[in-house]
N, C-alpha and C. Protein backbone atom coordinates (compact mmCIF):
# COMPACT_ATOMS: atom_id res chain seq x y z
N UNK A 1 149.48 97.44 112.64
CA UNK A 1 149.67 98.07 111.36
C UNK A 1 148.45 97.88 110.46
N UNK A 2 148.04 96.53 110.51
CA UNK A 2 146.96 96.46 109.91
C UNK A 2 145.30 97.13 110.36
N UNK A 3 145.42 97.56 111.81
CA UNK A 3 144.56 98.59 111.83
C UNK A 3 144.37 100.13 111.46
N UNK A 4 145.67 100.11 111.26
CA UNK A 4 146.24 101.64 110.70
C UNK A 4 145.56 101.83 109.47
N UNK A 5 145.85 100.67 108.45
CA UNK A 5 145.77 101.18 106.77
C UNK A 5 144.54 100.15 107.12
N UNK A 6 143.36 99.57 107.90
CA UNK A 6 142.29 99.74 107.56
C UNK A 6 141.60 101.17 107.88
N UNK A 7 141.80 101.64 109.12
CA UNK A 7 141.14 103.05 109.37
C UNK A 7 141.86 104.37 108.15
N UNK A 8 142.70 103.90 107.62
CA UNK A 8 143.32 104.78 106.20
C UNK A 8 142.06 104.53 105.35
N UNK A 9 141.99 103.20 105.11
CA UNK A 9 141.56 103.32 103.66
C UNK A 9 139.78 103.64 103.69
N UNK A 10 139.29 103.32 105.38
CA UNK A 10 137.64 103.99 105.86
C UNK A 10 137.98 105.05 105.26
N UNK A 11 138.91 106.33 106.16
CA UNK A 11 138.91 107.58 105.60
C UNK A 11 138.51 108.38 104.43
N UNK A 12 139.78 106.97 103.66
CA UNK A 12 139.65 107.70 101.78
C UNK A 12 138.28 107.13 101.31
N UNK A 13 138.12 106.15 101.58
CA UNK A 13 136.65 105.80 101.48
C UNK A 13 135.55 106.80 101.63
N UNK A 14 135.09 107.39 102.71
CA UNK A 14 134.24 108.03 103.20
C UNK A 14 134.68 109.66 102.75
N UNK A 15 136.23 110.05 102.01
CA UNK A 15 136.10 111.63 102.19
C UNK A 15 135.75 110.87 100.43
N UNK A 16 136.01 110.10 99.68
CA UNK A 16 135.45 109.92 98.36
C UNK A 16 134.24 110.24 98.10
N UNK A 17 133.72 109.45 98.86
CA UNK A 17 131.89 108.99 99.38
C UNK A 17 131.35 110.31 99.10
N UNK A 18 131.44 110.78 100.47
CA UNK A 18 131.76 112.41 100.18
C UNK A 18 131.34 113.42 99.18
N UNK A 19 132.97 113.54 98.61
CA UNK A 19 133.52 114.13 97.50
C UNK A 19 132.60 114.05 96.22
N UNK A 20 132.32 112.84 95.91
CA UNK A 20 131.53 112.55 94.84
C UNK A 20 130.14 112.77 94.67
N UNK A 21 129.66 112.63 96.00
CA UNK A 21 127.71 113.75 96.27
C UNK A 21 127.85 115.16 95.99
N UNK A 22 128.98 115.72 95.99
CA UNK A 22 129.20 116.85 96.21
C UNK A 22 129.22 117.24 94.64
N UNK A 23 128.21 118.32 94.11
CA UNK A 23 127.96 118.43 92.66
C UNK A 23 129.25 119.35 92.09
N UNK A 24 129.47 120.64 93.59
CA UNK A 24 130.49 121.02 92.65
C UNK A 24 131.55 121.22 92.15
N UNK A 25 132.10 119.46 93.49
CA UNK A 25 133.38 118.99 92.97
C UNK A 25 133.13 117.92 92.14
N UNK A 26 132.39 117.11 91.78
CA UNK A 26 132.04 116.87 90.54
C UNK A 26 132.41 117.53 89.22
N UNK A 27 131.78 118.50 89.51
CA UNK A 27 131.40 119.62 88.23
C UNK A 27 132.83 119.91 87.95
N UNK A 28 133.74 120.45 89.25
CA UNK A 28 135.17 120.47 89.01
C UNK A 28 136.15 119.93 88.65
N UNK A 29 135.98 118.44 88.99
CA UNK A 29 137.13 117.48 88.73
C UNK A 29 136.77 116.93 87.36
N UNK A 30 135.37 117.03 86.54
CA UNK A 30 135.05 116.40 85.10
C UNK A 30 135.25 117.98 84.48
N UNK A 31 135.18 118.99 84.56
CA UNK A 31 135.54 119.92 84.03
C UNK A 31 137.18 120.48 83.63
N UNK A 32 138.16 119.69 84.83
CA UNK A 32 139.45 120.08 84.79
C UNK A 32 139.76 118.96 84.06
N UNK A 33 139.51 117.67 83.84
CA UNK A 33 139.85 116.81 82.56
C UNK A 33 139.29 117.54 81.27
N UNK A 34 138.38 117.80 80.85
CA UNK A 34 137.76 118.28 80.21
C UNK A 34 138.35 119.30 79.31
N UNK A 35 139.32 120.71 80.11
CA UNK A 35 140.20 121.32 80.20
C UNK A 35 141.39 120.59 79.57
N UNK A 36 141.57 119.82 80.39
CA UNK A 36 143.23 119.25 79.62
C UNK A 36 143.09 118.43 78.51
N UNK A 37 142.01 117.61 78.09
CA UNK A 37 141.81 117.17 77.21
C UNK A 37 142.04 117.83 76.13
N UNK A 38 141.18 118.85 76.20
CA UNK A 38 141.04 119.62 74.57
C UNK A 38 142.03 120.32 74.64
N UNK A 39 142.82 120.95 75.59
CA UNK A 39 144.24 121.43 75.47
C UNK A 39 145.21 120.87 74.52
N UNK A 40 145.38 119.63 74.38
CA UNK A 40 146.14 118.48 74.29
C UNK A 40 144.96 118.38 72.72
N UNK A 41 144.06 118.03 72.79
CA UNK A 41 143.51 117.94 71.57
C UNK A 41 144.03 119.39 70.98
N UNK A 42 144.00 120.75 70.98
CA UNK A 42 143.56 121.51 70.40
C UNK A 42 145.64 121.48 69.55
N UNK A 43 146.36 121.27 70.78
CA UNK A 43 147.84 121.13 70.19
C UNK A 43 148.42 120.57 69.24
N UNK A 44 147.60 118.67 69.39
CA UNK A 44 147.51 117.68 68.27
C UNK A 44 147.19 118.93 67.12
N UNK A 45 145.81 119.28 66.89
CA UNK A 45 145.53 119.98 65.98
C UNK A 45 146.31 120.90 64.96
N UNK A 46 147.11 121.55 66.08
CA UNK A 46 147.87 123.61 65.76
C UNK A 46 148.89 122.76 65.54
N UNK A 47 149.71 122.25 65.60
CA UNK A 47 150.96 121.89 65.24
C UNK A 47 151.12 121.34 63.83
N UNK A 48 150.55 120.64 63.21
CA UNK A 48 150.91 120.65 61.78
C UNK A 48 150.58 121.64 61.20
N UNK A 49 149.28 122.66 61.64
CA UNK A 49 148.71 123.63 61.04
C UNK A 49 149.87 124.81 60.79
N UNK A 50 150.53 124.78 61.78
CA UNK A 50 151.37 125.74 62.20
C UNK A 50 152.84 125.52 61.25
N UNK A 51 153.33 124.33 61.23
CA UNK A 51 154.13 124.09 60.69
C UNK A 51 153.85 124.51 58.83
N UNK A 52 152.73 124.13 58.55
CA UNK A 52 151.95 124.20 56.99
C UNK A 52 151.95 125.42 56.67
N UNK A 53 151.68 126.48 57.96
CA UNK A 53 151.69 127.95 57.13
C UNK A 53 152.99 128.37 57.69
N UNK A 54 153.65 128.32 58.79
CA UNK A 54 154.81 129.03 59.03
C UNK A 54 156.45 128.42 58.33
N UNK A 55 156.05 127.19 58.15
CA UNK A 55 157.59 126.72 57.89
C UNK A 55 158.34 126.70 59.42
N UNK A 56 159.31 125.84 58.92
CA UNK A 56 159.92 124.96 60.32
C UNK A 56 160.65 126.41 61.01
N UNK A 57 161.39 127.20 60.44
CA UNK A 57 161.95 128.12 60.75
C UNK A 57 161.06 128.79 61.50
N UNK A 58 159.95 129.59 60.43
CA UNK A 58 158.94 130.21 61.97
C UNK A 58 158.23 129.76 62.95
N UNK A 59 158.22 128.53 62.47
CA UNK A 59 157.25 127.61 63.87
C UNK A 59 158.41 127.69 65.04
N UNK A 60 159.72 127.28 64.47
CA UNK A 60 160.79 127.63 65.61
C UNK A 60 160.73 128.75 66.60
N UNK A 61 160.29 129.62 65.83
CA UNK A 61 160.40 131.30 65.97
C UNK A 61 159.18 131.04 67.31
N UNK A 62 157.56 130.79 67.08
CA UNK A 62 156.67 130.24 67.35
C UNK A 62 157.17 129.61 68.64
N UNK A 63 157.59 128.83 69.22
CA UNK A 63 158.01 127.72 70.07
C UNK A 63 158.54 128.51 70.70
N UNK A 64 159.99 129.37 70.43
CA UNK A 64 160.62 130.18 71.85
C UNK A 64 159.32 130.99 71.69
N UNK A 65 158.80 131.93 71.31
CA UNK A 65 158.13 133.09 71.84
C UNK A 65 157.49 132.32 72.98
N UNK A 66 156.38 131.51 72.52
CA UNK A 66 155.52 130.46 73.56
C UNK A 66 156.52 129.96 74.63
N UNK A 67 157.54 129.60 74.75
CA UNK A 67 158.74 129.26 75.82
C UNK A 67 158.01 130.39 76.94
N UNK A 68 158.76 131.63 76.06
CA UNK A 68 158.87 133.01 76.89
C UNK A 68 157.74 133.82 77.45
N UNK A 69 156.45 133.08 77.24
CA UNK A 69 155.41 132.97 77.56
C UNK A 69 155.15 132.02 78.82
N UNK A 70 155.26 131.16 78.73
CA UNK A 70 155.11 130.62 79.59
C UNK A 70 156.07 130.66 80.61
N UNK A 71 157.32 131.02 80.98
CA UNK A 71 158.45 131.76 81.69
C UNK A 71 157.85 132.93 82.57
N UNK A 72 157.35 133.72 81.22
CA UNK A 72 156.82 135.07 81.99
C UNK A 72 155.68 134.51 82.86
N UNK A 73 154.89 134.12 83.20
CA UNK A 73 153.92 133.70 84.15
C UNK A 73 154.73 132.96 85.06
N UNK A 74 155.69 132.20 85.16
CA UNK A 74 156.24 131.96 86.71
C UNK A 74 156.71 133.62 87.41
N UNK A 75 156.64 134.07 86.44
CA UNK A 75 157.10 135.24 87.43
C UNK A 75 156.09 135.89 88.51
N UNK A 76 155.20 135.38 88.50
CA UNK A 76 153.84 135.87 88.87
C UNK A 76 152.90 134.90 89.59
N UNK A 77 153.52 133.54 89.18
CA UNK A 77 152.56 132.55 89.46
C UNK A 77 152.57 131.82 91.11
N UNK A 78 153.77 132.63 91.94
CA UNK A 78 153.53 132.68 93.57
C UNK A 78 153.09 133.31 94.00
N UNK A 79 152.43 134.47 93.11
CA UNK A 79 151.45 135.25 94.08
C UNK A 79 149.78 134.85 94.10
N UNK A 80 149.73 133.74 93.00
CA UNK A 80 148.82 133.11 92.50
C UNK A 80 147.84 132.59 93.90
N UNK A 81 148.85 131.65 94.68
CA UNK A 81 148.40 131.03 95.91
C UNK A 81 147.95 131.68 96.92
N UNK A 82 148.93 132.62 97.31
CA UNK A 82 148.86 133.89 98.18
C UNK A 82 147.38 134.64 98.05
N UNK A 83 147.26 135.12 96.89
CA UNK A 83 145.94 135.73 96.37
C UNK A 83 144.48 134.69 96.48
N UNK A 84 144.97 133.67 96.03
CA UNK A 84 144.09 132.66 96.25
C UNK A 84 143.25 132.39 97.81
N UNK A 85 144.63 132.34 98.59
CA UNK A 85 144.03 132.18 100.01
C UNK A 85 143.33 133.51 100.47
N UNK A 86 144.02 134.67 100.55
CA UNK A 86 143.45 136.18 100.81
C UNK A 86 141.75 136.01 100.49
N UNK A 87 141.20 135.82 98.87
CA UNK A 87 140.21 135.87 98.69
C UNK A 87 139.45 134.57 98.88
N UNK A 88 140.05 133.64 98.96
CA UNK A 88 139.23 132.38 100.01
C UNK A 88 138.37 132.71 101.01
N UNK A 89 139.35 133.62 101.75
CA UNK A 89 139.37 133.66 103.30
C UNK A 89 138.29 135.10 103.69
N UNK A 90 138.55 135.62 102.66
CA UNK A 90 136.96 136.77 102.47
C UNK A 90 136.10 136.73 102.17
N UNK A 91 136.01 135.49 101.17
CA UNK A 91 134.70 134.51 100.45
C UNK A 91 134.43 134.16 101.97
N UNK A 92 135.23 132.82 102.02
CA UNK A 92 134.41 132.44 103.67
C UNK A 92 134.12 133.09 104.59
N UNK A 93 134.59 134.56 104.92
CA UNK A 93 134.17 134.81 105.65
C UNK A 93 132.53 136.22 105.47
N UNK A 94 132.46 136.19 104.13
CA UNK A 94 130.90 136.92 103.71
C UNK A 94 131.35 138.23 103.72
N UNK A 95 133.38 138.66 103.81
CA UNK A 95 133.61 139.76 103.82
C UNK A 95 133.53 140.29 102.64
N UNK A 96 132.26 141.22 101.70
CA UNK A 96 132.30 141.30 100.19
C UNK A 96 133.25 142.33 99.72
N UNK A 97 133.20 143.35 100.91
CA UNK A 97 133.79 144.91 100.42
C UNK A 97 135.56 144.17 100.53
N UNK A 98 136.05 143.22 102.05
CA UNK A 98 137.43 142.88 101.31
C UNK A 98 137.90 142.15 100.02
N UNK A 99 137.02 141.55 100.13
CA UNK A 99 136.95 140.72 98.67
C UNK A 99 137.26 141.62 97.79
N UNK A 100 136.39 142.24 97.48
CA UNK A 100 136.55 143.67 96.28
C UNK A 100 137.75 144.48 96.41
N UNK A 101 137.94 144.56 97.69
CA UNK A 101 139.21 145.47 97.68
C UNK A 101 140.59 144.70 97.37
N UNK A 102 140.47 143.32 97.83
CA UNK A 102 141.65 142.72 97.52
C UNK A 102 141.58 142.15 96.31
N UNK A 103 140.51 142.00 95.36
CA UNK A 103 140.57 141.48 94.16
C UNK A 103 141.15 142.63 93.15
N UNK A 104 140.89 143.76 93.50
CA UNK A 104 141.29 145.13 92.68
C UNK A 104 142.84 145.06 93.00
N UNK A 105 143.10 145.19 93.91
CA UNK A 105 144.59 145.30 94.52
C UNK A 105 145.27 144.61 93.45
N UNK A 106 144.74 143.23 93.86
CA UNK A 106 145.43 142.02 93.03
C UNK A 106 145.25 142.10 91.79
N UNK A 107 144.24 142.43 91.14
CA UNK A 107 144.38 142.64 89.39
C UNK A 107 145.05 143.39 88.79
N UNK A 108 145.20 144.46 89.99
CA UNK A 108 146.02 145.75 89.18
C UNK A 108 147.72 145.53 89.32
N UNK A 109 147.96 144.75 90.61
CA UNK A 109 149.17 144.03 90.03
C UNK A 109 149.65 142.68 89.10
N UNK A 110 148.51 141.96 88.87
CA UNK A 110 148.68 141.34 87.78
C UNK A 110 148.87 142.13 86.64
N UNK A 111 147.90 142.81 85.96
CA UNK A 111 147.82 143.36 84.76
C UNK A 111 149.37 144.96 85.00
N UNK A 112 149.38 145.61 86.02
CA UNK A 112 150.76 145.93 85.69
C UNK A 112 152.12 144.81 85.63
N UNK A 113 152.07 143.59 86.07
CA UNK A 113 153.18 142.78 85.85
C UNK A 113 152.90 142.64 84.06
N UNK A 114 152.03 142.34 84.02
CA UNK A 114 151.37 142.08 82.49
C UNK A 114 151.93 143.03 81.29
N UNK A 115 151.97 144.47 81.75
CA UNK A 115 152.03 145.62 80.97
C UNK A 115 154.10 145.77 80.92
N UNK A 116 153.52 145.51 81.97
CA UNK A 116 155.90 145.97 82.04
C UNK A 116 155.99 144.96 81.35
N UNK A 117 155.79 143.32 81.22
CA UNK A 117 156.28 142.55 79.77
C UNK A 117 156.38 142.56 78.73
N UNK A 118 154.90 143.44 78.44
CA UNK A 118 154.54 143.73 77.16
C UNK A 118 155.69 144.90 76.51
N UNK A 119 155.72 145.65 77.61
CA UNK A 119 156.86 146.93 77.27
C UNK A 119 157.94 146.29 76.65
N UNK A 120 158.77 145.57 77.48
CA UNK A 120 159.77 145.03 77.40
C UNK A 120 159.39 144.19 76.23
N UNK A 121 159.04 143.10 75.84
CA UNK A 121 158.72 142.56 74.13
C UNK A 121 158.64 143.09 73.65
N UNK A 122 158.17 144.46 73.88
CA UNK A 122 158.14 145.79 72.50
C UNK A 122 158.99 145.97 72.31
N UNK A 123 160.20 146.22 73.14
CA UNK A 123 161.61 146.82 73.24
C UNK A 123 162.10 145.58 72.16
N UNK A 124 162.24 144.71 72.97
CA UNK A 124 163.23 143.43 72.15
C UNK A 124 162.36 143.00 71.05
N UNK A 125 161.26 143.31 70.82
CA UNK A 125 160.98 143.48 68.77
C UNK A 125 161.17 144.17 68.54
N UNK A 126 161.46 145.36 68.68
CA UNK A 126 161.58 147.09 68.16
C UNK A 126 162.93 147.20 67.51
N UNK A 127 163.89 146.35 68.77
CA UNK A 127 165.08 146.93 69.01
C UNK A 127 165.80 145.81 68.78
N UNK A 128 165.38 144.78 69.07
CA UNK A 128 166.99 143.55 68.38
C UNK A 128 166.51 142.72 67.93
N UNK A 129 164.98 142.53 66.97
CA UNK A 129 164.62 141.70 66.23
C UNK A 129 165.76 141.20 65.05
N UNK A 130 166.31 141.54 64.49
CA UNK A 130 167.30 141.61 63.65
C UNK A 130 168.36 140.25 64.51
N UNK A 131 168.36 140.60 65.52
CA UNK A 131 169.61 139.83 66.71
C UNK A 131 168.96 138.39 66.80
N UNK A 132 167.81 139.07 67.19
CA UNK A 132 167.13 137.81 68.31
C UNK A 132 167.23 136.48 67.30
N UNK A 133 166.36 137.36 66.01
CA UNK A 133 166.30 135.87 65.18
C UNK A 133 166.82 136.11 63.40
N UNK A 134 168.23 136.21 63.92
CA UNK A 134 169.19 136.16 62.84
C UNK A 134 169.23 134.97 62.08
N UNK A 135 169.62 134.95 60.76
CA UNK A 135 169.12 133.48 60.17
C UNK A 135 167.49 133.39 58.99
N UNK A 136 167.22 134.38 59.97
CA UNK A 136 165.56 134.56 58.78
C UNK A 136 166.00 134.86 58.08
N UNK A 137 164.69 134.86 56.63
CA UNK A 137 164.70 136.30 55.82
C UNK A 137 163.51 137.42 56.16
N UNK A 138 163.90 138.75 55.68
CA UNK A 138 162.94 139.73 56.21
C UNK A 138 161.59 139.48 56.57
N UNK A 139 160.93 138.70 55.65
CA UNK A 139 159.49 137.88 56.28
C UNK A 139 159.64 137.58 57.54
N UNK A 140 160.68 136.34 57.58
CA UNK A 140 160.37 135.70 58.70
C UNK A 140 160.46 136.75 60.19
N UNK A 141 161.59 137.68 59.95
CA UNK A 141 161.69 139.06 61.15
C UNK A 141 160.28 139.56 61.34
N UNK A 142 159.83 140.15 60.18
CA UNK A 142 159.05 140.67 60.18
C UNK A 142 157.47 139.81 61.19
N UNK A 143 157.71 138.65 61.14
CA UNK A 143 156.27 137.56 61.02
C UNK A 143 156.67 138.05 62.90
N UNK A 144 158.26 137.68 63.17
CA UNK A 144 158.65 137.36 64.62
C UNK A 144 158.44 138.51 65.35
N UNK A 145 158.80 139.80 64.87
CA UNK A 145 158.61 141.00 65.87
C UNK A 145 156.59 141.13 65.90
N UNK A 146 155.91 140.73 64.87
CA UNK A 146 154.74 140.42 64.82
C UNK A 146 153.64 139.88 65.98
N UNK A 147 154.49 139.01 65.80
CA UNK A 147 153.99 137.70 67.20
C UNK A 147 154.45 137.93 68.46
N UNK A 148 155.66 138.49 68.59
CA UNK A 148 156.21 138.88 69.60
C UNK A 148 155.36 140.19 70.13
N UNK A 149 155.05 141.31 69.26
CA UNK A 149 153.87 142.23 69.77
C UNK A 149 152.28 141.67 70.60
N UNK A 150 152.43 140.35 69.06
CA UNK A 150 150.84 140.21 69.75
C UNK A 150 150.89 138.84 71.45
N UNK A 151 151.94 138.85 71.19
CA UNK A 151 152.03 138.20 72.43
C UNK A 151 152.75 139.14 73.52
N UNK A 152 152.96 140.06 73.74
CA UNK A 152 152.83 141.21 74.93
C UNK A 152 151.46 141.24 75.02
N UNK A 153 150.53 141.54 74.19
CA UNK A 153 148.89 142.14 73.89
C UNK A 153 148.60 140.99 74.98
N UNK A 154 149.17 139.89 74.25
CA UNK A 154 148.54 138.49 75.28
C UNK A 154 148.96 138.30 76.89
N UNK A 155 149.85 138.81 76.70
CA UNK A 155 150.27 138.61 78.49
C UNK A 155 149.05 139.60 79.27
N UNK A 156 149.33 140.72 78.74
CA UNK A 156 148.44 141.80 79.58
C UNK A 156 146.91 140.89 79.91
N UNK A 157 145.99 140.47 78.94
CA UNK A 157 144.96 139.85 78.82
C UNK A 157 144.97 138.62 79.64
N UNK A 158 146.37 138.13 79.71
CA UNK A 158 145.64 136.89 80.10
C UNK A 158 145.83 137.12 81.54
N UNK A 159 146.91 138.38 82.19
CA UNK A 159 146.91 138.54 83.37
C UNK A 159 145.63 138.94 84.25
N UNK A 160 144.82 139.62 83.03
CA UNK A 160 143.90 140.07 83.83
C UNK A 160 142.97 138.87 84.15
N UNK A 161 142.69 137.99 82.92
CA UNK A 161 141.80 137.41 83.13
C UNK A 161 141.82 135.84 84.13
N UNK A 162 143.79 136.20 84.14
CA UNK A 162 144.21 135.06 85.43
C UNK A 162 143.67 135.19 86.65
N UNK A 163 143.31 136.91 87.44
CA UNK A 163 142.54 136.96 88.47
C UNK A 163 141.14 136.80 88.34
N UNK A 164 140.66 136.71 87.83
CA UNK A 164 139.30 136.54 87.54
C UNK A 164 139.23 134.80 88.02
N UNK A 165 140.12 133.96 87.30
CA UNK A 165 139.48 132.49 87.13
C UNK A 165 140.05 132.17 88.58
N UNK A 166 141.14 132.88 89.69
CA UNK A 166 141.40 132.85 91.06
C UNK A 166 140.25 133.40 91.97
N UNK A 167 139.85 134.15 91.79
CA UNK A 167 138.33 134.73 92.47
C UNK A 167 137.62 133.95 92.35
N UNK A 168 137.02 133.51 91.10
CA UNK A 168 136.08 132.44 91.09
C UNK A 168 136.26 130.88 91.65
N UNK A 169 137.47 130.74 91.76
CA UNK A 169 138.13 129.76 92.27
C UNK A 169 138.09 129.73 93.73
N UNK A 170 138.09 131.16 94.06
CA UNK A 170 138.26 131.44 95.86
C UNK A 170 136.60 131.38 96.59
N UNK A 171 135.91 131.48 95.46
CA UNK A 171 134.14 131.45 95.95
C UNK A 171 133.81 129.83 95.73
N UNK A 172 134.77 129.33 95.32
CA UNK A 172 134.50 127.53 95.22
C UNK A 172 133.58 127.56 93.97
N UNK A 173 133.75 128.31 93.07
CA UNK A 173 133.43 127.74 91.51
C UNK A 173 134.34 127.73 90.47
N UNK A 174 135.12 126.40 90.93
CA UNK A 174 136.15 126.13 89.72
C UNK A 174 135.32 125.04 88.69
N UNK A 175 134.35 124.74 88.85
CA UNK A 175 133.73 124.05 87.57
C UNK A 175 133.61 125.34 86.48
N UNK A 176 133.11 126.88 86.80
CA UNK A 176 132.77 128.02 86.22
C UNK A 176 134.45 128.23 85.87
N UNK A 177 135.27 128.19 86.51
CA UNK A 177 136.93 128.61 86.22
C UNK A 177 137.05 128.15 85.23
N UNK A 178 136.97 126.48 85.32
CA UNK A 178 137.36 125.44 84.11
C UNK A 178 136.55 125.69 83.04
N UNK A 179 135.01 126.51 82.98
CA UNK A 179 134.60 126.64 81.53
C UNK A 179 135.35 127.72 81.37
N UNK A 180 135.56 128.95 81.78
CA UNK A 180 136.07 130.20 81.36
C UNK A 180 137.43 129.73 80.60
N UNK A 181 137.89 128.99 81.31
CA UNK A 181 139.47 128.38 80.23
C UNK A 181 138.65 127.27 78.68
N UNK A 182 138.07 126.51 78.87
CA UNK A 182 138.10 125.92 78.36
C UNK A 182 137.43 126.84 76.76
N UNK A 183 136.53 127.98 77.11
CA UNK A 183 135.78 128.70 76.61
C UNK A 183 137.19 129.39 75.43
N UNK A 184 137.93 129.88 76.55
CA UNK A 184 139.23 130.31 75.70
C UNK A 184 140.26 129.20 75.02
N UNK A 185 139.97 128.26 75.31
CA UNK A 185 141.11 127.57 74.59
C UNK A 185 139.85 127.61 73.24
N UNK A 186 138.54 127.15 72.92
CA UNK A 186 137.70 127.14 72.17
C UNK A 186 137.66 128.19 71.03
N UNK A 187 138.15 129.57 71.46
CA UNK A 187 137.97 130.65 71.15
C UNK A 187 138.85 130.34 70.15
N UNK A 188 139.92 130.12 70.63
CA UNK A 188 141.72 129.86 69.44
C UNK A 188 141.77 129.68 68.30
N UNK A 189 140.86 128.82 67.44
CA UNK A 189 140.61 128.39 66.47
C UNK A 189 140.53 129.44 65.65
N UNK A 190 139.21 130.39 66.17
CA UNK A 190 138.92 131.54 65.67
C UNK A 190 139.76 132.50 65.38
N UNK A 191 140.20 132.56 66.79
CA UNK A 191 141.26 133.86 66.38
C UNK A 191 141.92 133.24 65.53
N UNK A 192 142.97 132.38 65.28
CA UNK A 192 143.89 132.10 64.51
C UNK A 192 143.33 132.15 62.94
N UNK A 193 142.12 131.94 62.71
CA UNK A 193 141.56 131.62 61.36
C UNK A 193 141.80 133.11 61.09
N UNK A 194 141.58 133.86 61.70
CA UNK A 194 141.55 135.47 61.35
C UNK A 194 142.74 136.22 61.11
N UNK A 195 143.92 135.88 62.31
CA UNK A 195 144.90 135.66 62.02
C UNK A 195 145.80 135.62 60.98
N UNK A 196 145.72 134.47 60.57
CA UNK A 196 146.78 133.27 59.17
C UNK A 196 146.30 133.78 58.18
């Protein structure tokens, strides 16, 4: 037994060894902290902010939409892997024209999964804002079918730009993935200042 978990721990030893010469898993694994960090920083941040201009009621409002946001992407997020390997496997193999063809394929069913949500949030602000978040006053409806629009706008966008950071991911540059997110979480500030 004890030769077992010494030739274990050579292994992890040596795929570390490895791992760590290797610049652009480096680049990847300090980039995906990097990522969650300021995620987590940027939340600390938006949450009292949010509370200060919306009031507890619309921040409520705020919180399910974001729920239903993040819901709507499991709907989508097993084809994530699937797609992932497809264009891996065309990266590795120097196939460019499948690559292209399956990256199109795949975007255009992301961004139509993207678009039928958005429809549908249009519908249910259009049509039972009044229902959904009974209890407001007209502001607050008004703020919710608001957000609820601009977060359809957001699904579509971020579907598209979900295949993008999987492609780049499938050519083995997720250090480049992790700035493209991190670039957008950066962006937030902005928009929101414009926003509020």
């Amino acid at each position: 037994m004890a030769l077992r978990t010494n030739k274990t721990n050579s292994s992890v030893a040596e795929l570390l060894k490895h791992a760590l010469r290797h610049r652009g898993y480096t680049g990847a694994l300090s980039s995906s902290y990097l990522v969650m960090a300021t995620s987590i920083l940027v939340q600390i941040v938006l949450v009292p902010l949010y509370l200060k201009k919306f009031g507890e009621y619309q921040f409520g409002i705020l919180m399910v939409i974001l729920s239903l946001v993040n819901f709507a992407v499991i709907g989508i997020a097993w084809m994530s892997g699937g797609a992932l390997r497809m264009l891996g496997e065309y990266a590795g193999l120097g196939d460019v024209v499948g690559f292209r063809r399956s990256y199109g394929v795949i975007k255009t069913i992301y961004v139509i999964y993207g678009s039928i949500l958005a429809l549908i949030i249009a519908l249910a602000a259009s049509t039972g804002d009044k229902i959904i978040f009974s209890g407001g006053t007209t502001a607050d409806i008004d703020a919710a079918r608001t957000t609820l629009l601009l977060s359809g706008t957001y699904l579509v966008l971020f579907f598209a730009a979900a295949i993008d950071r999987i492609a780049l991911t499938a050519r083995k540059r997720q250090g480049a993935t992790n700035i493209a997110q991190l670039a957008g979480i950066a962006a937030l500030p902005q928009v929101l200042r414009h926003i509020c």
